[in-house]
Protein backbone atom coordinates (compact mmCIF):
# COMPACT_ATOMS: atom_id res chain seq x y z
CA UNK A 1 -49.85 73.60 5.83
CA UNK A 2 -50.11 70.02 6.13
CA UNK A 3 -54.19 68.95 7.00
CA UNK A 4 -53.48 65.11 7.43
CA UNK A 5 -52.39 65.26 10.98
CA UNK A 6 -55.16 67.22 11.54
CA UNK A 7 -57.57 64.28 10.42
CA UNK A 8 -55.89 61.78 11.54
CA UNK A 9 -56.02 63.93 15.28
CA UNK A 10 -59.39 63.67 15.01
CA UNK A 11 -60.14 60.42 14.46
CA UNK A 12 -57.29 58.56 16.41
CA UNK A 13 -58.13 60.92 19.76
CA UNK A 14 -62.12 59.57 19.36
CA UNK A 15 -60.96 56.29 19.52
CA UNK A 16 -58.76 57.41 22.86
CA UNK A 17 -61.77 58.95 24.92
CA UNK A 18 -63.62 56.37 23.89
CA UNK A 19 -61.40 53.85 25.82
CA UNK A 20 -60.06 56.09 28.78
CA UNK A 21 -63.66 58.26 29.90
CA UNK A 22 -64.89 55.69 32.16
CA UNK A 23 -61.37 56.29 33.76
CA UNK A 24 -61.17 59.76 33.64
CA UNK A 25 -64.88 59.96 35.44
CA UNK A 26 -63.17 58.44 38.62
CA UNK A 27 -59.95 60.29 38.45
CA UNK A 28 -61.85 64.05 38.40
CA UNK A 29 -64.33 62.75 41.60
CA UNK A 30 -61.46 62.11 43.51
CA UNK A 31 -59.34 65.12 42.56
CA UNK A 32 -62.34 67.33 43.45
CA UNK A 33 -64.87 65.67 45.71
CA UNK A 34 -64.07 64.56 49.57
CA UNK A 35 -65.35 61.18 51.04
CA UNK A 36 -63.87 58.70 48.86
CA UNK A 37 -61.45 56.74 50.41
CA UNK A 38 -59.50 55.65 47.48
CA UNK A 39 -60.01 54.40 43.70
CA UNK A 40 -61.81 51.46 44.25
CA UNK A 41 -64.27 52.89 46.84
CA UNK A 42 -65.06 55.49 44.18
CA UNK A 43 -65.78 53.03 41.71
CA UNK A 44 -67.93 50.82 43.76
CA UNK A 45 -70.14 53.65 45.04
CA UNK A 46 -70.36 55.40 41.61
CA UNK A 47 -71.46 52.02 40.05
CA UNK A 48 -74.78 51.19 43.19
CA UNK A 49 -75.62 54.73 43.11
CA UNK A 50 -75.61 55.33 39.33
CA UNK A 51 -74.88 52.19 37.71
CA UNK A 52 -72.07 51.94 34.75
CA UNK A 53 -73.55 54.63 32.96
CA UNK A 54 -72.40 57.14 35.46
CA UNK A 55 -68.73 56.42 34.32
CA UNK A 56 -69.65 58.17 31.14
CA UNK A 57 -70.81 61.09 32.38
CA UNK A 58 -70.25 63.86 30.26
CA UNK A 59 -68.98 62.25 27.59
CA UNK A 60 -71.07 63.34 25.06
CA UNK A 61 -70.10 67.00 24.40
CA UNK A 62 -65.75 65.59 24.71
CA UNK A 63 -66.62 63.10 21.89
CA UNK A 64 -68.44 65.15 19.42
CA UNK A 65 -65.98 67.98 20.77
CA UNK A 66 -62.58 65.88 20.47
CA UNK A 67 -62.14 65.78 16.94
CA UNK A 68 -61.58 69.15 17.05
CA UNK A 69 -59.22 69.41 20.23
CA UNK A 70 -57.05 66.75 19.26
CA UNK A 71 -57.56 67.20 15.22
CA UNK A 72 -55.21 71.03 16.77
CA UNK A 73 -53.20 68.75 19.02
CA UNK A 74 -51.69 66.67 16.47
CA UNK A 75 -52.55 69.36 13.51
CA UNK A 76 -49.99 72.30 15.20
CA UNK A 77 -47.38 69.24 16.15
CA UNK A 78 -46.99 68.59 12.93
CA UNK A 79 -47.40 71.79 11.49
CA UNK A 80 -45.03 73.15 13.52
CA UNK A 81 -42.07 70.31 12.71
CA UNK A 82 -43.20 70.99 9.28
CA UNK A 83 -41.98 74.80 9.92
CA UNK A 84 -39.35 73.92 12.12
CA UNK A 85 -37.54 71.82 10.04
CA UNK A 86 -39.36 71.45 6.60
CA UNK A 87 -40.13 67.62 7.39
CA UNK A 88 -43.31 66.60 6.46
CA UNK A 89 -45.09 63.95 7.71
CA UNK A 90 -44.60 61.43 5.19
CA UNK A 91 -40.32 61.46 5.61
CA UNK A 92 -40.80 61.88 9.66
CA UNK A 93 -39.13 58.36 10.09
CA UNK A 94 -36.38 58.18 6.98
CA UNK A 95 -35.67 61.86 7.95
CA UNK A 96 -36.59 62.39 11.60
CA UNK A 97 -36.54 65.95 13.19
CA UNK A 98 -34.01 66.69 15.58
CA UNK A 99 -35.25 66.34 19.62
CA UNK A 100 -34.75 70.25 20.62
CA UNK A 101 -37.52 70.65 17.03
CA UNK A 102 -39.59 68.28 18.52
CA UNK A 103 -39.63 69.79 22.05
CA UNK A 104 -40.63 72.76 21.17
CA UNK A 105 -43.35 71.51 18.07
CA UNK A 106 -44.76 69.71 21.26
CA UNK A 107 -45.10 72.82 23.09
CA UNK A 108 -46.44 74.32 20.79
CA UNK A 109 -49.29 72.01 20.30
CA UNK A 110 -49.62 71.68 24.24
CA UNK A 111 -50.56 75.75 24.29
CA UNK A 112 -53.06 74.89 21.25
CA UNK A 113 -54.50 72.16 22.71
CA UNK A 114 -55.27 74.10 26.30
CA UNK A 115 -56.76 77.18 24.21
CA UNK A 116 -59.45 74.84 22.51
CA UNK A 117 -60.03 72.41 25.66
CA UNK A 118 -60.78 74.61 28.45
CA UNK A 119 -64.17 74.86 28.07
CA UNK A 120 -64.65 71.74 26.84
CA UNK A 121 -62.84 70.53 29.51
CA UNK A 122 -64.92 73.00 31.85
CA UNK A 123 -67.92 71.48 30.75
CA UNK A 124 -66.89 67.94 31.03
CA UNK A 125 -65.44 68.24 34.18
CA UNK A 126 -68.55 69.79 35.94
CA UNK A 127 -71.10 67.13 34.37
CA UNK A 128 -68.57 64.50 35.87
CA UNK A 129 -69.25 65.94 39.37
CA UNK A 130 -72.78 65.46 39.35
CA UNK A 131 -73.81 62.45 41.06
CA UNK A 132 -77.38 61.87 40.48
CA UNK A 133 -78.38 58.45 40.26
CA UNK A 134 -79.64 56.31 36.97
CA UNK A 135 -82.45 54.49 36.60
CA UNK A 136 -82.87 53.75 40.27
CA UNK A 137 -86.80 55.29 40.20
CA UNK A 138 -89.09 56.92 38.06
CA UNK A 139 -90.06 59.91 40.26
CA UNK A 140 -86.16 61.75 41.56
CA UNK A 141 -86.87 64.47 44.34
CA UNK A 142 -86.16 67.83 43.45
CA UNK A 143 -83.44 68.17 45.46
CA UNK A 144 -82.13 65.31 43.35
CA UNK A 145 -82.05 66.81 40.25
CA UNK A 146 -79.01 67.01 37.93
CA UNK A 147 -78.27 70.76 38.48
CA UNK A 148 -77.04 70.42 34.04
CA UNK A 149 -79.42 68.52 31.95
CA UNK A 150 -76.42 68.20 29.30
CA UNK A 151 -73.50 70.11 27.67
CA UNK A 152 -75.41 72.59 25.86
CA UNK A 153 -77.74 73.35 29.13
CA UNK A 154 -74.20 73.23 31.26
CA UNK A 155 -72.27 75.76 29.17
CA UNK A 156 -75.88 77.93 28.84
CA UNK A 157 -75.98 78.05 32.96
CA UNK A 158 -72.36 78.64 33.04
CA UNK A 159 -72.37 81.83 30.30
CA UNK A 160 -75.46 82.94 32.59
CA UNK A 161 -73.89 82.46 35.98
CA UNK A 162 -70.31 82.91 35.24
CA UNK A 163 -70.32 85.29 32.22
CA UNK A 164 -68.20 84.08 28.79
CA UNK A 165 -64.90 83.95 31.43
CA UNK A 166 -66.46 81.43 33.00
CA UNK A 167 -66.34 79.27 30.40
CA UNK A 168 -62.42 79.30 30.49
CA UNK A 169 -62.19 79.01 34.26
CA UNK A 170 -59.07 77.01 35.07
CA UNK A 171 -57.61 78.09 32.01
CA UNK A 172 -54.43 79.20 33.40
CA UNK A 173 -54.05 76.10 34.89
CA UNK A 174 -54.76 73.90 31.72
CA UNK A 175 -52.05 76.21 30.01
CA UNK A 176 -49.40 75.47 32.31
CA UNK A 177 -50.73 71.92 32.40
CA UNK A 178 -50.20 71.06 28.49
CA UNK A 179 -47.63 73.16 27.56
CA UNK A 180 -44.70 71.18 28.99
CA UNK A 181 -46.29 67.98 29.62
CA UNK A 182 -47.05 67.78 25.30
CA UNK A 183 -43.50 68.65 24.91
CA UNK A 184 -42.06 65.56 27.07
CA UNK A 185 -45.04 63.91 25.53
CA UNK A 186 -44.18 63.89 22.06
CA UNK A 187 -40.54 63.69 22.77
CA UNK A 188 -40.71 60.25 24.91
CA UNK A 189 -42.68 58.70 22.25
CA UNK A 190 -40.39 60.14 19.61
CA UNK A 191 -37.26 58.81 21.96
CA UNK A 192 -38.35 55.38 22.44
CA UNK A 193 -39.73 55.02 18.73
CA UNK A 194 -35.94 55.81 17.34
CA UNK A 195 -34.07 53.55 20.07
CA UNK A 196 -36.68 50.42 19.44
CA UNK A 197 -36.59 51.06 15.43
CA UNK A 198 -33.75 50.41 12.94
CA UNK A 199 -32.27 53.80 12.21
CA UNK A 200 -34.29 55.69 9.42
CA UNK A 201 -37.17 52.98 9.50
CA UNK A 202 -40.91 53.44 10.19
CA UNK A 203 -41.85 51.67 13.54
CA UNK A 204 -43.60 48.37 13.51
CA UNK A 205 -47.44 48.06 15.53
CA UNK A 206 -45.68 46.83 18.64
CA UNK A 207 -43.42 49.88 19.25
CA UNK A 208 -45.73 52.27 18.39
CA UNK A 209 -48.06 50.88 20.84
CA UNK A 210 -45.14 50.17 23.71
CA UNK A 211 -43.89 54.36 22.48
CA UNK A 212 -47.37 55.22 22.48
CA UNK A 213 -48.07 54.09 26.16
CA UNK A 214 -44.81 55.15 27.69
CA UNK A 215 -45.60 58.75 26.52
CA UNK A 216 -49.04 59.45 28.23
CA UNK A 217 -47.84 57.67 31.40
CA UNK A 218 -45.07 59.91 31.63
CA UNK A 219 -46.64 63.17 30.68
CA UNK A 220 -49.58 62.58 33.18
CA UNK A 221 -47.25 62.00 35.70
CA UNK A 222 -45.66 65.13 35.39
CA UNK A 223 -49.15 66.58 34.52
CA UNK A 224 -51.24 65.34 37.74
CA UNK A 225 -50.22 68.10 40.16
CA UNK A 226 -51.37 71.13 37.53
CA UNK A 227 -54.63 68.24 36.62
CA UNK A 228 -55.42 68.96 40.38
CA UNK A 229 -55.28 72.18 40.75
CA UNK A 230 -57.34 72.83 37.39
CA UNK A 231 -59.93 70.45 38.36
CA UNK A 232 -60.27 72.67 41.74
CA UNK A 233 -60.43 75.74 39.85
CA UNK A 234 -63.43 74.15 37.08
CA UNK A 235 -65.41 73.67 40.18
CA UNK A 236 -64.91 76.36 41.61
CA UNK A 237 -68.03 78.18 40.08
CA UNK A 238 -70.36 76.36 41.81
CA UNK A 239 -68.64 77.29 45.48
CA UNK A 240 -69.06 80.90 45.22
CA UNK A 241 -65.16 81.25 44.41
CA UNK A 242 -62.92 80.19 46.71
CA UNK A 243 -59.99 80.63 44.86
CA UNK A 244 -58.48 83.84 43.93
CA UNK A 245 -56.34 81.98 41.00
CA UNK A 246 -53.85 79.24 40.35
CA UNK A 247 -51.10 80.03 43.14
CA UNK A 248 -53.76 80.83 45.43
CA UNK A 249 -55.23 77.60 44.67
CA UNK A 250 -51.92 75.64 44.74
CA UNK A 251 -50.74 77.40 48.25
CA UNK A 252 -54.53 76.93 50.02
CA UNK A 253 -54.93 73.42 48.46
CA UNK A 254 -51.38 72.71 50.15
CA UNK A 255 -52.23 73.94 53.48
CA UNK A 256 -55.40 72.06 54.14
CA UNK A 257 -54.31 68.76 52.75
CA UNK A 258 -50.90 68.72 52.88
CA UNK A 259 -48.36 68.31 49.53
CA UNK A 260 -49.64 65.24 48.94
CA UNK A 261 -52.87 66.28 47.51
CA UNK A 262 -51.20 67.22 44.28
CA UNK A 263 -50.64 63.35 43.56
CA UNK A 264 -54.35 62.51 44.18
CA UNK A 265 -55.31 60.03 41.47
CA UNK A 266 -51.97 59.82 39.72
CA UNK A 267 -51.83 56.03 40.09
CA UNK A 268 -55.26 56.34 38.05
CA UNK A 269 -54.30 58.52 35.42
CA UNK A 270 -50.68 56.26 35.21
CA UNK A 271 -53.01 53.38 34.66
CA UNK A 272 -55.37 55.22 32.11
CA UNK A 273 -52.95 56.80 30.05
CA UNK A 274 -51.00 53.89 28.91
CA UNK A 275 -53.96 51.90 27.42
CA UNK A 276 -55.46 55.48 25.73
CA UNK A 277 -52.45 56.77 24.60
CA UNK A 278 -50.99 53.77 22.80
CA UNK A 279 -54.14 53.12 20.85
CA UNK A 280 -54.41 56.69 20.37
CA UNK A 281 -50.68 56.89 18.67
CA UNK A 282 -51.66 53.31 16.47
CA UNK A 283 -54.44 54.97 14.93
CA UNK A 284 -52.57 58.06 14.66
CA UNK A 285 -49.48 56.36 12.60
CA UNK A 286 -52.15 54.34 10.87
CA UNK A 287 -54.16 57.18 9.64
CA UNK A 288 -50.88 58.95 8.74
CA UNK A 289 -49.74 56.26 6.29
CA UNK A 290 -53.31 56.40 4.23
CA UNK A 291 -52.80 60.15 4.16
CA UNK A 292 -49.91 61.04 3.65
């Protein structure tokens, strides 16, 4: 087993979040909270009612938590080529995998990834939703109270409220989420790195970055649908369960808004994932080169 995708995971995925949370914030309020009338409006009244620093809501626990969950995204990719075809990271370029090894190393790491996430993702996704406002007053009402002081009080109501499946609710939907969209993620960036490169040669900066960028806009296009429907289900602890599960939450969602609110916030998360993703890949390549 190969640890220096793991490392360089972690760090290049910190430097990712970093970049994209702000983003992120706006794209889960719209997926799961009515009254915004598009992404601008959602910006503007998240910055008067709680300033810039409500963009980076829950950002904490993801950071300290992302060197893990991306350390196992990029750890089992690797890993996995590394089984698949006995390339290791150091030859990837002069001896590149074939595209069917690379699918299904991506998959692989896409049902990794959603194992670890969910309820980091949980957490994240529920301290997003909390609007309370930031250093507006000194004295907040009660009744405008953060219902989670932080991650560790979030995931301790949670396990109380919810029980320890509570802390993986939307699971399903994370699984079904990652597990194709890493495949066409890894396999994009792997496409456009060969057809931009000299054959057998490492890429340079630029098409790392261009690969990089092209790969998370694609996959969250194709992942924004499932992104929806797992946001829905995260929140759905603190509405008494009103879904029954995934298809239940797909077919209900559907009905009241229409098919169309499966593509809420994709222009967002088009937008977010090209700047996160090729800085993410840069440092990934980068770290992989001192490593290896």
């Amino acid at each position: 087993m190969s640890s220096a995708e793991f490392v360089a995971g972690w760090l290049a995925g910190a430097a990712g979040l970093a970049l994209g949370h702000p983003f992120d914030t706006v794209k889960v309020r719209i997926q799961t909270q009515a009254g915004y009338r598009n992404i601008l409006d959602c910006m503007v009244r998240t910055y008067r009612h709680e300033t810039f620093r409500g963009f980076f809501k829950g950002m904490s626990f993801p950071l300290l938590s992302v060197a893990v969950v991306n350390s196992v995204t990029f750890g089992a990719y690797g890993n996995a080529l590394l089984y698949l075809c006995n390339t290791p990271c150091r030859d990837r370029h002069s001896d590149p995998p074939s595209y069917a090894h690379v699918f299904m190393a991506g998959s692989f790491s896409g049902l990794m990834q959603a194992v670890i996430l969910a309820p980091v993702d949980l957490i994240k996704v529920r301290l997003q939703n909390q609007n309370h406002p930031y250093g507006r007053s000194r004295v907040v009402p009660e009744e405008a109270q953060p219902r989670y002081r932080g991650p560790m009080h979030c995931s301790a109501v949670i396990f109380r409220e919810e029980g320890f499946a509570g802390l993986f609710r939307g699971g399903w939907a994370l699984v079904l989420r990652d597990t194709p969209t890493m495949a066409v993620y890894f396999l994009v960036y792997t496409g456009l790195c060969r057809g931009m490169t000299t054959e057998r040669q490492e890429p340079g900066p630029v098409t790392v970055l261009l690969a990089g960028g092209c790969a998370g806009t694609v996959s969250w296009a194709l992942a924004t649908p499932m992104d929806v429907v797992k946001a829905r289900l995260q929140m759905d602890g603190l509405k008494q369960t009103e879904y029954r599960g995934v298809l239940d939450c797909v077919v209900t969602s559907a009905r009241k808004e229409g098919l169309r609110v499966f593509l809420k916030a994709l222009s967002l998360n088009a937008a977010r994932a090209f700047p996160v993703n090729a800085v993410t890949f840069l440092s990934y390549e980068s770290l992989l080169k001192v490593l290896c």
